[in-house]
N, C-alpha and C. Protein backbone atom coordinates (compact mmCIF):
# COMPACT_ATOMS: atom_id res chain seq x y z
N UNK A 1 0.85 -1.17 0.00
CA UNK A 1 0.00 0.00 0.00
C UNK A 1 0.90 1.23 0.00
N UNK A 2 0.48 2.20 -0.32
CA UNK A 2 1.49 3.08 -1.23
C UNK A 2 1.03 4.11 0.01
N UNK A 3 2.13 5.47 0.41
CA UNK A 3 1.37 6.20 1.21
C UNK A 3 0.69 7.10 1.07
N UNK A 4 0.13 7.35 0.15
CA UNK A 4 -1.08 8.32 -0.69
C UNK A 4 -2.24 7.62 -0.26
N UNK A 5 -2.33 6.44 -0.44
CA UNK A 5 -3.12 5.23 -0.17
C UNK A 5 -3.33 5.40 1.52
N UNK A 6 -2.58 5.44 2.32
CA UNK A 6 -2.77 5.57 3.24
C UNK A 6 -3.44 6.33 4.28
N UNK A 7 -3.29 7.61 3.74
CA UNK A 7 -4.10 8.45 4.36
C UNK A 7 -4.92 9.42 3.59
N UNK A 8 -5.47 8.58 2.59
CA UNK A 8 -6.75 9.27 2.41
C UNK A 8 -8.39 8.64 2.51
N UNK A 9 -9.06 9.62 2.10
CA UNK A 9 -10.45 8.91 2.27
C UNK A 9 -11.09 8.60 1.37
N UNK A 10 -11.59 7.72 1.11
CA UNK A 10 -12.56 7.47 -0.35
C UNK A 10 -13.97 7.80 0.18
N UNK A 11 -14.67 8.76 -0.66
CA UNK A 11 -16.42 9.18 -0.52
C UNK A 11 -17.46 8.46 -1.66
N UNK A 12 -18.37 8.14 -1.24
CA UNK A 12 -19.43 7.93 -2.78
C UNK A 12 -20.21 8.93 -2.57
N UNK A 13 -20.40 9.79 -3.38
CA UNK A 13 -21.34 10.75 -3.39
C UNK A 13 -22.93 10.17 -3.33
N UNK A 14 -23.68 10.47 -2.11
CA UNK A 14 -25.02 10.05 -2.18
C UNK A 14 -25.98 10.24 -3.66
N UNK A 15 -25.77 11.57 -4.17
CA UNK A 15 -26.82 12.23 -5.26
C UNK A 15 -26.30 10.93 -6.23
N UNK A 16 -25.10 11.56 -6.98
CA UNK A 16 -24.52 10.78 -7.84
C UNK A 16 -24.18 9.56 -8.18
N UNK A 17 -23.13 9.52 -7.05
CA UNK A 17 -22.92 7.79 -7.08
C UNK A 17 -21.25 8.45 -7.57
N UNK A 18 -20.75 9.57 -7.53
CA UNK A 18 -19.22 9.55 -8.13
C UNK A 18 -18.33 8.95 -7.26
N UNK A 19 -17.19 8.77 -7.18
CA UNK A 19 -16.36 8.43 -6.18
C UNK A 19 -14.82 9.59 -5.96
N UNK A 20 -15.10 10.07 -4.86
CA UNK A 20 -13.92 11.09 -4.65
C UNK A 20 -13.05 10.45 -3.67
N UNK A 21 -11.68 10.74 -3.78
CA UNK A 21 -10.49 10.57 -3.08
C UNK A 21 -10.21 11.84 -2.51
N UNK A 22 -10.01 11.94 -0.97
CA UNK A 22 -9.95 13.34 -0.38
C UNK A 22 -8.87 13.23 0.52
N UNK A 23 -8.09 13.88 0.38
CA UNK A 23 -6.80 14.31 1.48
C UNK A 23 -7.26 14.63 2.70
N UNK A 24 -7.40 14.34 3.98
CA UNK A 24 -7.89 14.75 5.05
C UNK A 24 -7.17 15.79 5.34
N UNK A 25 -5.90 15.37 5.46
CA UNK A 25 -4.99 16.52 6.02
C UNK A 25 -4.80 17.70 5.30
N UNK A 26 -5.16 18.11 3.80
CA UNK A 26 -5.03 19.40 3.12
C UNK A 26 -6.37 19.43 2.87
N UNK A 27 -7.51 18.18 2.96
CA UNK A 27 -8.94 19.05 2.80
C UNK A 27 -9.41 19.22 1.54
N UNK A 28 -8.63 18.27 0.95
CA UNK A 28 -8.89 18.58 -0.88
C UNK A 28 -9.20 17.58 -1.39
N UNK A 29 -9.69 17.70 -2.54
CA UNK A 29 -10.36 16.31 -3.28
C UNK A 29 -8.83 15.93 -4.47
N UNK A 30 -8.38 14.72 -3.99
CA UNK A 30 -7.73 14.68 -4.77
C UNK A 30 -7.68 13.96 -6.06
N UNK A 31 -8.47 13.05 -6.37
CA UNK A 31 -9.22 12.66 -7.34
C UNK A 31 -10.76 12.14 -7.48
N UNK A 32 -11.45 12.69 -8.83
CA UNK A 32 -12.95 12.64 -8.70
C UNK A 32 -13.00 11.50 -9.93
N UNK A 33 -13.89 10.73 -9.71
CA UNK A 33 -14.44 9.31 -10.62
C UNK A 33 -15.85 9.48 -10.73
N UNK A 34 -16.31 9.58 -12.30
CA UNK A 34 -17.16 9.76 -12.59
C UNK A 34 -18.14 8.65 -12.66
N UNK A 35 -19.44 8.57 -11.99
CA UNK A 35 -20.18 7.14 -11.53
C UNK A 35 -20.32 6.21 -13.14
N UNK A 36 -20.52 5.13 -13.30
CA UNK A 36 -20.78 4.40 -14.66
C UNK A 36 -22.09 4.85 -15.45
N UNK A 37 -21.98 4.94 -16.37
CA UNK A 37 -23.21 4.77 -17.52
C UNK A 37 -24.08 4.01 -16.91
N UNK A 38 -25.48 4.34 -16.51
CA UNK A 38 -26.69 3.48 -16.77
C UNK A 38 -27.13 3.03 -18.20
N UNK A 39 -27.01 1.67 -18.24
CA UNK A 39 -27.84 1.12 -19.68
C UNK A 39 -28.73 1.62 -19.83
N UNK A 40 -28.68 2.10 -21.84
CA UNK A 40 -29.72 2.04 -22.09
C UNK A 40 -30.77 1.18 -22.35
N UNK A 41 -32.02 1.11 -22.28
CA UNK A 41 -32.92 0.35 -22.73
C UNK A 41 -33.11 0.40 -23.94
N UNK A 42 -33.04 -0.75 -24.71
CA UNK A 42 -33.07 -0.89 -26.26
C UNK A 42 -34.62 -1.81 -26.33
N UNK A 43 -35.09 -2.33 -25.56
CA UNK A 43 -36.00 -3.08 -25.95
C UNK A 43 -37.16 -2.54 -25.00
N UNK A 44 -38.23 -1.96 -25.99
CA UNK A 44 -39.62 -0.97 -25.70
C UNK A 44 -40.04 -1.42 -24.46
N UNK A 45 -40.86 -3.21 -25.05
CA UNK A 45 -41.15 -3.81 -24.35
C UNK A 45 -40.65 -4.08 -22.58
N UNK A 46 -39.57 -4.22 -22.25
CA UNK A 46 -39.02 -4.26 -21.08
C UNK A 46 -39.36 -3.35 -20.50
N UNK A 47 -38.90 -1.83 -21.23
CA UNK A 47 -38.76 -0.77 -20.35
C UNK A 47 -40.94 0.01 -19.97
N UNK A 48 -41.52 -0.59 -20.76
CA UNK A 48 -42.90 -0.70 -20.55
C UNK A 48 -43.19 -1.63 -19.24
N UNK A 49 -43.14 -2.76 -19.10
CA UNK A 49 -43.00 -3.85 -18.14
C UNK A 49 -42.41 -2.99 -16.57
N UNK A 50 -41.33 -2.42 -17.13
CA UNK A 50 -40.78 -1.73 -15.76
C UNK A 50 -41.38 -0.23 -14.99
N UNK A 51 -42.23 -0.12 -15.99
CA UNK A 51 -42.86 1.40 -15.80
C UNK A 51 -43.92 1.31 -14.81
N UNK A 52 -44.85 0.13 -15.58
CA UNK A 52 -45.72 -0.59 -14.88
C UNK A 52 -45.69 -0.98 -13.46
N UNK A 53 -44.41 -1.88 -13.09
CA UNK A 53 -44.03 -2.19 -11.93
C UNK A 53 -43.77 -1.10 -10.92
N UNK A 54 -43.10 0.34 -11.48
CA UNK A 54 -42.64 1.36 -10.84
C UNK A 54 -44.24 2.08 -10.03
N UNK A 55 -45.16 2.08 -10.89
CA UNK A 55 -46.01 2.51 -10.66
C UNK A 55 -47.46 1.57 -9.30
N UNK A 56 -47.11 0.19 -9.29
CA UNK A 56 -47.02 -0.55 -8.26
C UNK A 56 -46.31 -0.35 -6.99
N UNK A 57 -44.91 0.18 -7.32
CA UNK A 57 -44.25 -0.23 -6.12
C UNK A 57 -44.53 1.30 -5.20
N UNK A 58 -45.13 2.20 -6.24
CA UNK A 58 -45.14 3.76 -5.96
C UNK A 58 -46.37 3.26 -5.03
N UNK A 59 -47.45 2.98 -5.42
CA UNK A 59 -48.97 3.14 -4.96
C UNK A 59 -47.99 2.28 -3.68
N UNK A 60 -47.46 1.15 -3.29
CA UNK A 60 -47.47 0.45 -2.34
C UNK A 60 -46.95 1.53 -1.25
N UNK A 61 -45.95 2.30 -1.88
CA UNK A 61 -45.17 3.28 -0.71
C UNK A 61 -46.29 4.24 -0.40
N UNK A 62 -46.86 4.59 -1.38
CA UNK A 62 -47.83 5.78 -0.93
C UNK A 62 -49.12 4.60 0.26
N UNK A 63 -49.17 3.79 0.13
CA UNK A 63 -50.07 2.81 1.21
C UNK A 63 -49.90 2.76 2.59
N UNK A 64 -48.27 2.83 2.34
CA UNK A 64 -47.61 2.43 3.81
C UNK A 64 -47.48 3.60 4.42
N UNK A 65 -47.31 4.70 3.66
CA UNK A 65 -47.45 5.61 4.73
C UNK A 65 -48.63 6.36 4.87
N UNK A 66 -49.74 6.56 4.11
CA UNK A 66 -50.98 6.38 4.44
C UNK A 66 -51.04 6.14 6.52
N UNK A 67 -50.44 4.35 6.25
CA UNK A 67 -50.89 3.63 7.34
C UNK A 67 -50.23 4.03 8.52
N UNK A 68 -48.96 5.01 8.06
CA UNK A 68 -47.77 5.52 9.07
C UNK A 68 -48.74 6.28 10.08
N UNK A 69 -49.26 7.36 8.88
CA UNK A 69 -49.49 8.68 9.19
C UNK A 69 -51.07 8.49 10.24
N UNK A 70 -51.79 7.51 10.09
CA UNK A 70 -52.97 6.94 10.70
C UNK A 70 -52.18 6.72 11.70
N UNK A 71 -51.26 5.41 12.19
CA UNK A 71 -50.74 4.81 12.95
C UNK A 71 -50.22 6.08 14.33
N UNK A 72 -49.51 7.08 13.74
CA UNK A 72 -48.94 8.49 14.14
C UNK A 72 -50.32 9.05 14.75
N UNK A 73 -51.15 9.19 14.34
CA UNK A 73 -52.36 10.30 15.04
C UNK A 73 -53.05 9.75 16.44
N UNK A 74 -52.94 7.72 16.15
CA UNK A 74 -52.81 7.28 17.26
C UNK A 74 -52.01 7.13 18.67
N UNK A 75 -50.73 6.93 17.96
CA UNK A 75 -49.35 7.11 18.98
C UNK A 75 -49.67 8.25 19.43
N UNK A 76 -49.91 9.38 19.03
CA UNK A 76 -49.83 11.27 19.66
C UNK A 76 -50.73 11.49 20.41
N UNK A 77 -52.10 10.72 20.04
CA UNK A 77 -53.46 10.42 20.98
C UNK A 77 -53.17 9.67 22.44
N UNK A 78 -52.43 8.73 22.05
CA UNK A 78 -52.18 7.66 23.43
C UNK A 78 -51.01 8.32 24.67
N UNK A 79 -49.82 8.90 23.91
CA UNK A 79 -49.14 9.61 24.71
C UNK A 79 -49.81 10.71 25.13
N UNK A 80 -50.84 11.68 24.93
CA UNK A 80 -51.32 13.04 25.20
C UNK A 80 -52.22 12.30 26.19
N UNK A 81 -52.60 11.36 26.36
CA UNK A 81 -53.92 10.76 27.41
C UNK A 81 -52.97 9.98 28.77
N UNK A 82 -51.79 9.55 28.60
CA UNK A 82 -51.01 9.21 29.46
C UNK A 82 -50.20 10.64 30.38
N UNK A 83 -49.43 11.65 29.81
CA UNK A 83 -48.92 12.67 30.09
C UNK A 83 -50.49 13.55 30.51
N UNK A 84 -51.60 13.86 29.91
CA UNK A 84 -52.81 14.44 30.97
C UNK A 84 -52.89 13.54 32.25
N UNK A 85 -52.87 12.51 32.02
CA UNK A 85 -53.03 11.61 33.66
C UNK A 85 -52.00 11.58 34.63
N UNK A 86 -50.87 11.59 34.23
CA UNK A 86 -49.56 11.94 34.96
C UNK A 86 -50.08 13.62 35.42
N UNK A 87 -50.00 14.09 34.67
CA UNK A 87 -50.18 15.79 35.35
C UNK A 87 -51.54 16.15 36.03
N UNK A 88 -52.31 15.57 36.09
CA UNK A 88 -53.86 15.33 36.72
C UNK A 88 -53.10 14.95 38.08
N UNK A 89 -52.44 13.86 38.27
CA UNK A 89 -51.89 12.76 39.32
C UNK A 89 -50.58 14.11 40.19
N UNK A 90 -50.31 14.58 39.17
CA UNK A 90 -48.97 15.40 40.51
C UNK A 90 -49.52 16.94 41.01
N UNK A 91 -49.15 17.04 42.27
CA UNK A 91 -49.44 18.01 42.52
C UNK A 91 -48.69 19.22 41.38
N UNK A 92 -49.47 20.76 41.92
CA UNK A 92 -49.47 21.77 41.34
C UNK A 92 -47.92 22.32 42.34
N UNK A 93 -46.96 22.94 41.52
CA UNK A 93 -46.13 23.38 42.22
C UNK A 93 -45.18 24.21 41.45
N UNK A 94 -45.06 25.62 42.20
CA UNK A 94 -44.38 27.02 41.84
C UNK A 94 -43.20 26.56 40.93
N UNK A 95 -42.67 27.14 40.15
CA UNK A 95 -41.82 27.21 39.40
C UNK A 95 -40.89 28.23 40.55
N UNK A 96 -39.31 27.77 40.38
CA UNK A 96 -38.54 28.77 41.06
C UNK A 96 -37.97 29.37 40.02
N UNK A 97 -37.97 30.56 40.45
CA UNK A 97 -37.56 31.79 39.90
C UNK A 97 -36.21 32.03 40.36
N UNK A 98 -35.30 33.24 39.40
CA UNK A 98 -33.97 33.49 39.52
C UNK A 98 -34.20 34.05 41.11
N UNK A 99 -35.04 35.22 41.09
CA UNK A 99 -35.06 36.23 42.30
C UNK A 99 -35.13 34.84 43.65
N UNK A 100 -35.63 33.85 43.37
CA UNK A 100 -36.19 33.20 44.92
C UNK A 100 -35.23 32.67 45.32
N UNK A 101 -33.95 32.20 44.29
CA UNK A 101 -32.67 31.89 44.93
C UNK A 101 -31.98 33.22 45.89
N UNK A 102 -31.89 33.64 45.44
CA UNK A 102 -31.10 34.95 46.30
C UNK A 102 -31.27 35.11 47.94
């Protein structure tokens, strides 16, 4: 292992997918790799087939959180009815103030 190799960092860029080599110690990118070609689709048919599916897997995500966001109004309901009964249950008591230390 070479010492260039050694102390640097390799990144994948989330958006992209590029791959950068970064010097920690000067803070610089010292080499950038451009992510691979996505294939094209040459055959209609397939890329029809996959459109289809995309549009399945979309409705399924839009389902689940549907069920999140239901699931959520319950959780916020159940904690707000536990925290009123806790504060029902403790006594009432002054807040101290800066002045009451003194």
């Amino acid at each position: 292992m070479s010492e260039e190799a050694k102390f640097t960092i390799e990144v994948i860029c989330p958006c992209c997918q590029a791959r950068l080599i970064v010097d920690p110690e000067r803070g610089a990118v010292l080499r950038h790799e451009l992510p691979p070609k996505e294939a094209i689709v040459t055959d209609l048919r397939a890329a029809v087939e996959e459109l289809k599916g995309e549009a399945g897997r979309r409705e399924a995500r839009f389902k689940e959180s549907m069920e999140a966001e239901k699931e959520k109004g319950k959780l916020l309901e159940r904690k707000f009815t536990e925290l009123l009964k806790k504060a029902k249950d403790e006594p009432i008591a002054r807040p101290i103030r800066d002045i009451d230390l003194d």
